[in-house]
N, C-alpha and C. Protein backbone atom coordinates (compact mmCIF):
# COMPACT_ATOMS: atom_id res chain seq x y z
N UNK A 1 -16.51 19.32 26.66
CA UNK A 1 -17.31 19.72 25.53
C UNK A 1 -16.47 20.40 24.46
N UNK A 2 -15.72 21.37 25.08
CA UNK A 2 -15.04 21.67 24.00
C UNK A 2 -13.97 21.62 23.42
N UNK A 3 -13.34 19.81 24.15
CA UNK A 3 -12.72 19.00 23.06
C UNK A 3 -13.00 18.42 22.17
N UNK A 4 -14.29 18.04 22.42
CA UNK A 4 -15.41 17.27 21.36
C UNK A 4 -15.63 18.08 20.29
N UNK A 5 -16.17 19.19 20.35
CA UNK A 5 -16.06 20.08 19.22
C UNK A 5 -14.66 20.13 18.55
N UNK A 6 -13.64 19.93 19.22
CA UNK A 6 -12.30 20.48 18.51
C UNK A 6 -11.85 18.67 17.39
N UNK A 7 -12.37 17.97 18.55
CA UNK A 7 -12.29 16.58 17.68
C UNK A 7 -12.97 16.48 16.68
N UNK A 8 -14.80 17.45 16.28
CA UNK A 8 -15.30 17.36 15.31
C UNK A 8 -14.31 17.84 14.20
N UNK A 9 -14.27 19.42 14.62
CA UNK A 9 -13.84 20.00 13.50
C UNK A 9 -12.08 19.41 12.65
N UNK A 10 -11.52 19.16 13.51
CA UNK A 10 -10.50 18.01 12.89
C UNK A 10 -10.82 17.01 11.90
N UNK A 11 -11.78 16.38 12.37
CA UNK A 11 -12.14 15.12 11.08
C UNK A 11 -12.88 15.81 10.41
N UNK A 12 -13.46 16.71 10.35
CA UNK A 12 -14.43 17.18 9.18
C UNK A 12 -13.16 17.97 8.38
N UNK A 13 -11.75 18.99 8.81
CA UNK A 13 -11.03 18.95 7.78
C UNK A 13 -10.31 18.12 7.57
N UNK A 14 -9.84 16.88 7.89
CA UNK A 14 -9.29 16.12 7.86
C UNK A 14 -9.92 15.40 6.30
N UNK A 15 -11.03 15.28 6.28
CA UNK A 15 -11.75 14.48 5.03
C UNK A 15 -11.83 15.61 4.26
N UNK A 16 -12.03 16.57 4.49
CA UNK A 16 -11.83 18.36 3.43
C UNK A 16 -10.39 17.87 2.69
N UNK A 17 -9.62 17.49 3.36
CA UNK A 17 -7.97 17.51 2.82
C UNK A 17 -8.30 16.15 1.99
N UNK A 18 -8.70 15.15 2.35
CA UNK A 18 -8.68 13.93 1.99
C UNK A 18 -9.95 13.71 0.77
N UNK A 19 -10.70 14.49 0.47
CA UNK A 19 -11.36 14.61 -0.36
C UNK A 19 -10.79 15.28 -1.36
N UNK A 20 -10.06 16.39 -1.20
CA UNK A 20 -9.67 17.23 -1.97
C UNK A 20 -8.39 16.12 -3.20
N UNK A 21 -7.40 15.37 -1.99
CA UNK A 21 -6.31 14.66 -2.76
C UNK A 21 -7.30 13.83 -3.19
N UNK A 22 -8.66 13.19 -3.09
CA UNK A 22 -9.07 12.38 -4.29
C UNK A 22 -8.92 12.99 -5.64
N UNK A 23 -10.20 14.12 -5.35
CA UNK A 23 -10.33 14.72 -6.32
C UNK A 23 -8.90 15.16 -7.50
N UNK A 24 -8.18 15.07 -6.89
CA UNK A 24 -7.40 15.65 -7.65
C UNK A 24 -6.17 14.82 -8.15
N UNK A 25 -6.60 13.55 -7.90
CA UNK A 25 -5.74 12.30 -8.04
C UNK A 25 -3.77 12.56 -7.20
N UNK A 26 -4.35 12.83 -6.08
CA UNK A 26 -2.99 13.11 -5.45
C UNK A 26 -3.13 12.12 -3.97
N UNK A 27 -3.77 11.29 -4.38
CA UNK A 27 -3.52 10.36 -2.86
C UNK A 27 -2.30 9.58 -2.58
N UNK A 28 -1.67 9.66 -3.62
CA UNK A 28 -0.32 9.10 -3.70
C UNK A 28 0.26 10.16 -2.37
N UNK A 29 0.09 11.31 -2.92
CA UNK A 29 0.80 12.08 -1.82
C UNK A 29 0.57 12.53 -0.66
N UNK A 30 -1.10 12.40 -0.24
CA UNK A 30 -1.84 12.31 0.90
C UNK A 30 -1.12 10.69 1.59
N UNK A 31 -0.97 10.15 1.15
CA UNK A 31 -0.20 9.34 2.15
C UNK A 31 1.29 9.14 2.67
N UNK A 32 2.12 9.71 1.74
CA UNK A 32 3.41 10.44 2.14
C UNK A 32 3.33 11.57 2.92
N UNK A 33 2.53 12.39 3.05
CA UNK A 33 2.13 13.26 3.80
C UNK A 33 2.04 12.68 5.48
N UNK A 34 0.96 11.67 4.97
CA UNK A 34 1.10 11.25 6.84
C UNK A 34 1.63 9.75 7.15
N UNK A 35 2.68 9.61 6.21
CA UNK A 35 3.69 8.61 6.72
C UNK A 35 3.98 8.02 8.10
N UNK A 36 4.30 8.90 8.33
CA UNK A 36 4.14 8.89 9.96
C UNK A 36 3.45 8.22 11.27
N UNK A 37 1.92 8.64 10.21
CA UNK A 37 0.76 8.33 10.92
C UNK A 37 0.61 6.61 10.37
N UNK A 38 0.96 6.41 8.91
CA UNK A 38 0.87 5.89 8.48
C UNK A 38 1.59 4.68 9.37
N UNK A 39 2.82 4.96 9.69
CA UNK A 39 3.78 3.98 10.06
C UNK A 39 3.17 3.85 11.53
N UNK A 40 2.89 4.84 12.45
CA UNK A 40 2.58 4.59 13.61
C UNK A 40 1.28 3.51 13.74
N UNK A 41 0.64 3.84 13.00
CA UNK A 41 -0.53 2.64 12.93
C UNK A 41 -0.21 1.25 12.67
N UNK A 42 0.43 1.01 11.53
CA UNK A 42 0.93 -0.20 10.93
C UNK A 42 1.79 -1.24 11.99
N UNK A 43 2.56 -0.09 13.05
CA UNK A 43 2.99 -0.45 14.12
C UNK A 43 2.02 -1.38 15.40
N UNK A 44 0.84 -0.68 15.23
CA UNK A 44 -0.03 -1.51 16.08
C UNK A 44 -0.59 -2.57 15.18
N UNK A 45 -0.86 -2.60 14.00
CA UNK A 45 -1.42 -3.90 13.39
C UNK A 45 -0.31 -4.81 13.58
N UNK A 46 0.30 -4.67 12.79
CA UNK A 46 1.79 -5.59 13.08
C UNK A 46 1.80 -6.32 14.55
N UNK A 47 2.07 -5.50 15.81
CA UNK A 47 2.18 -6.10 16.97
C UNK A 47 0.91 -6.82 17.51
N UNK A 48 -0.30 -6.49 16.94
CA UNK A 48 -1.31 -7.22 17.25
C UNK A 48 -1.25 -8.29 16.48
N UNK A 49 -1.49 -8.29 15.28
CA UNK A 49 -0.91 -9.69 14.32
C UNK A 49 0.19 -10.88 14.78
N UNK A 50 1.15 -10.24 15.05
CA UNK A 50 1.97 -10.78 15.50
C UNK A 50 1.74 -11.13 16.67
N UNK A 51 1.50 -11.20 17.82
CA UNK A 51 1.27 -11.46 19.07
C UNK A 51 -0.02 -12.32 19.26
N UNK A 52 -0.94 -11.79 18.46
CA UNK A 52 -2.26 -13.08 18.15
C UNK A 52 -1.63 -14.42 17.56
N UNK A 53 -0.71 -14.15 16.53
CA UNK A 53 -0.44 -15.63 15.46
C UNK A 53 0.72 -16.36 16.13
N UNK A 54 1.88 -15.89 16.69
CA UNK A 54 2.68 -16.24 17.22
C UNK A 54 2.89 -16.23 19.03
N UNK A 55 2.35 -15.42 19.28
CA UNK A 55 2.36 -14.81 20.95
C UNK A 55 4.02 -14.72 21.09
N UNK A 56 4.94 -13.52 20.24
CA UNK A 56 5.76 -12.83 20.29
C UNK A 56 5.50 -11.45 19.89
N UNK A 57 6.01 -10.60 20.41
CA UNK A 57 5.72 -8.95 19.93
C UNK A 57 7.30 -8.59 18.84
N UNK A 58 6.63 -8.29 18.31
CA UNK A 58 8.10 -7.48 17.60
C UNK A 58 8.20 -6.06 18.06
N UNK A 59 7.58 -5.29 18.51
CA UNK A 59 8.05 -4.34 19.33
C UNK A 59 8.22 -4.15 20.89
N UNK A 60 8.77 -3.28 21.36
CA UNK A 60 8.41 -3.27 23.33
C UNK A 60 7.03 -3.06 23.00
N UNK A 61 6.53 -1.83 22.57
CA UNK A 61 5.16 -1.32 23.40
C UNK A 61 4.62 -0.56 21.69
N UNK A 62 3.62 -1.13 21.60
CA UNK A 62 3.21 -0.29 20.68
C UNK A 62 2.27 1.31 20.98
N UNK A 63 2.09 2.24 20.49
CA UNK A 63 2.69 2.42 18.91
C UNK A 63 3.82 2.71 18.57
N UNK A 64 4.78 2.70 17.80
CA UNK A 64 5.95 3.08 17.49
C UNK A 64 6.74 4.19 18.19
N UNK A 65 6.55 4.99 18.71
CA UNK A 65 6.70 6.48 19.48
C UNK A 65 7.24 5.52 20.96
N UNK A 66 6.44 4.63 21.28
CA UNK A 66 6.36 4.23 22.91
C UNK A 66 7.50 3.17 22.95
N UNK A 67 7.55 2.36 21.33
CA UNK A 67 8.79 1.41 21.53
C UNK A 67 10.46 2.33 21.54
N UNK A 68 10.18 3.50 21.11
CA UNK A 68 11.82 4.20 21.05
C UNK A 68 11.78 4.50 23.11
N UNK A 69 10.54 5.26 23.32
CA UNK A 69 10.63 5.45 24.93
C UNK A 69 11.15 4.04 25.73
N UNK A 70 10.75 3.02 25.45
CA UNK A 70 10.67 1.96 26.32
C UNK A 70 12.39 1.29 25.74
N UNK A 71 13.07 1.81 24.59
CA UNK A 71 14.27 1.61 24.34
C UNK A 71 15.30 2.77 25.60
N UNK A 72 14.68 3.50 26.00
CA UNK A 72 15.11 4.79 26.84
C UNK A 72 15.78 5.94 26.18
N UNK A 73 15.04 6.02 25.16
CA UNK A 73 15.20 7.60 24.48
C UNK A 73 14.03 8.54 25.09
N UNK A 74 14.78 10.18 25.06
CA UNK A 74 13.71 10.45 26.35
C UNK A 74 12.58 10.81 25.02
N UNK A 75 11.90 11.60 25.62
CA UNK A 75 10.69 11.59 24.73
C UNK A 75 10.56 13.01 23.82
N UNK A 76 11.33 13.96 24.34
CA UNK A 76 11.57 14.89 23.72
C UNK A 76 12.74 14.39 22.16
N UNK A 77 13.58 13.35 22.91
CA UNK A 77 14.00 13.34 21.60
C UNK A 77 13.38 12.05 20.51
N UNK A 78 12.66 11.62 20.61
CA UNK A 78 11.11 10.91 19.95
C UNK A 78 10.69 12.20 19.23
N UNK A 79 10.29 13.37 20.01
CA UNK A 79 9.34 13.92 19.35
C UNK A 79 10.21 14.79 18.47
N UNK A 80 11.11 15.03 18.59
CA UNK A 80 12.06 15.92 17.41
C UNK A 80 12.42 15.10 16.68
N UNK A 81 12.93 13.87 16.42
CA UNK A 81 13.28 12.78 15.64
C UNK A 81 11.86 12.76 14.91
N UNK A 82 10.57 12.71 15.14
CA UNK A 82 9.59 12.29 14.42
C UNK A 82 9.57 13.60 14.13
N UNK A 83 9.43 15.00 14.05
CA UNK A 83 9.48 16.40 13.54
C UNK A 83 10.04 16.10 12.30
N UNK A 84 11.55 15.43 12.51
CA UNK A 84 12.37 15.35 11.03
C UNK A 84 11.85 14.52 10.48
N UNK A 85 11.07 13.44 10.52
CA UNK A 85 10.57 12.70 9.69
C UNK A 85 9.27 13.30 9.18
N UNK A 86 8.81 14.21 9.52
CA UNK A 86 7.41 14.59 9.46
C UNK A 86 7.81 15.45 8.14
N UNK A 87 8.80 16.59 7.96
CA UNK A 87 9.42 17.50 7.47
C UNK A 87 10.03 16.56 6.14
N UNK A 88 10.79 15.76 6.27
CA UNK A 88 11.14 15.01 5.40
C UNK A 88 10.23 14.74 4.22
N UNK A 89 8.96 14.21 5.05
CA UNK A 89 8.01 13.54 4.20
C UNK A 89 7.49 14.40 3.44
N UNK A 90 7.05 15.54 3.96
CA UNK A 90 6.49 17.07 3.40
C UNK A 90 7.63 16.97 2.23
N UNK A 91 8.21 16.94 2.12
CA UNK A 91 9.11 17.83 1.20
C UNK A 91 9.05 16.74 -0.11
N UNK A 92 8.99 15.40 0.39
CA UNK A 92 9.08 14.24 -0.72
C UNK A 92 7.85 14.15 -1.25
N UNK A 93 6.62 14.66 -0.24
CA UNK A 93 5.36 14.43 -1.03
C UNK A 93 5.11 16.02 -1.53
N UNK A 94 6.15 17.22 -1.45
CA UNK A 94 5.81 18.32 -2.66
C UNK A 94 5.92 18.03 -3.70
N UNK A 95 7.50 16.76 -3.76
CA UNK A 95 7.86 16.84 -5.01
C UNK A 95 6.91 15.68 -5.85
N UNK A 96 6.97 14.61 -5.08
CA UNK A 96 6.09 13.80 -5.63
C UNK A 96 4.67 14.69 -6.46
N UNK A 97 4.18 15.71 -5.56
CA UNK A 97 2.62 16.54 -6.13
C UNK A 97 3.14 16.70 -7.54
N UNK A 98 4.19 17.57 -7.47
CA UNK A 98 4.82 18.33 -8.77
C UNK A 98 5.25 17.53 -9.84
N UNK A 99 5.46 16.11 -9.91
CA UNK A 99 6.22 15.00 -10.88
C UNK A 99 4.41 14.97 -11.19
N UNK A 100 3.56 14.01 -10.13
CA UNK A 100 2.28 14.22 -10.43
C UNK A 100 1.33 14.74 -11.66
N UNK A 101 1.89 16.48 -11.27
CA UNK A 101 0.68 17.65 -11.76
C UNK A 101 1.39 17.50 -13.08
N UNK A 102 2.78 17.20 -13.27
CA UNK A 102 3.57 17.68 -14.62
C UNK A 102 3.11 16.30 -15.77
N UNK A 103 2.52 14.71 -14.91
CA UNK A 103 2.01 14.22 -15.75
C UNK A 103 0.99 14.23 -16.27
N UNK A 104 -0.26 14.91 -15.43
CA UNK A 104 -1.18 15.12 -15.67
C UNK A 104 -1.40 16.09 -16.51
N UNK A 105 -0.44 17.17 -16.72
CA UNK A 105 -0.62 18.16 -17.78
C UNK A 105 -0.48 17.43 -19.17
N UNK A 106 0.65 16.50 -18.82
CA UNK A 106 1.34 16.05 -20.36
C UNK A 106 -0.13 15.23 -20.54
N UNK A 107 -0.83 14.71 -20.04
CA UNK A 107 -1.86 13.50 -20.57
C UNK A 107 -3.02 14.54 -21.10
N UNK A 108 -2.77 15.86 -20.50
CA UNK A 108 -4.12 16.47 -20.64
C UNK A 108 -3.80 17.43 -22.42
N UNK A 109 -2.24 17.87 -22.40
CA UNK A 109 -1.84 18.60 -23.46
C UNK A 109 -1.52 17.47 -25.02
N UNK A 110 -1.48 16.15 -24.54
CA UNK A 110 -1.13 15.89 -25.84
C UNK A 110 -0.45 14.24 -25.88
C-alpha cells in the first residue's frame, strides 16, 4: 500500500514538473533533463521494432542499463556511469533554460 501511494505521488509531481516546462515553453529542456530516461526507453522500442521486423536484436537485453550488464560491466559501474550522464545532462539543460529565458526576454523586450 504504501508503495502505491509513493507511485501516486511521483506521477502527480512528475506532471507538476511537466506541466510547469509547458507552461513555460521549456520542454526543450524537460527532455534533456531526462535523457536518460529518454534513451533508456527508446532502447526498448528500438529492440522491439527491430526484433518484430527483422527477428535480430540490436541489443543483448533491453533496457539499455541491462545491455552494458550482459556486456559484463558490474552494475555498480552502470549505475555511476549513468550518474555522469544524468549530471551531464542537468548541466546542458541549465544552460539550454538560460539561452531559452534570454530569448524569450529579447522577443518580449523588443
Amino acid at each position: 500500500m504504501q508503495q502505491l501511494l509513493a507511485e501516486r505521488i511521483e506521477v502527480f509531481l512528475d506532471s507538476v514538473r511537466e506541466a510547469r516546462a509547458v507552461a513555460t515553453k521549456h520542454e526543450i529542456v524537460l527532455a534533456i533533463v531526462g535523457g536518460l530516461f529518454v534513451l533508456e526507453t527508446m532502447s526498448v522500442i528500438i529492440q522491439v521494432t527491430s526484433y518484430k521486423l527483422t527477428g535480430k536484436r540490436v541489443f543483448r537485453m533491453a533496457p539499455l542499463h541491462h545491455h552494458f550488464e550482459q556486456k559484463g560491466w558490474q552494475e555498480s559501474t552502470v549505475v555511476v556511469r549513468f550518474w555522469i550522464i544524468s549530471v551531464v545532462l542537468a548541466l546542458v539543460a541549465l544552460i539550454a533554460s538560460e539561452v531559452l529565458a534570454r530569448r524569450i526576454d529579447r522577443r518580449i523586450t523588443g
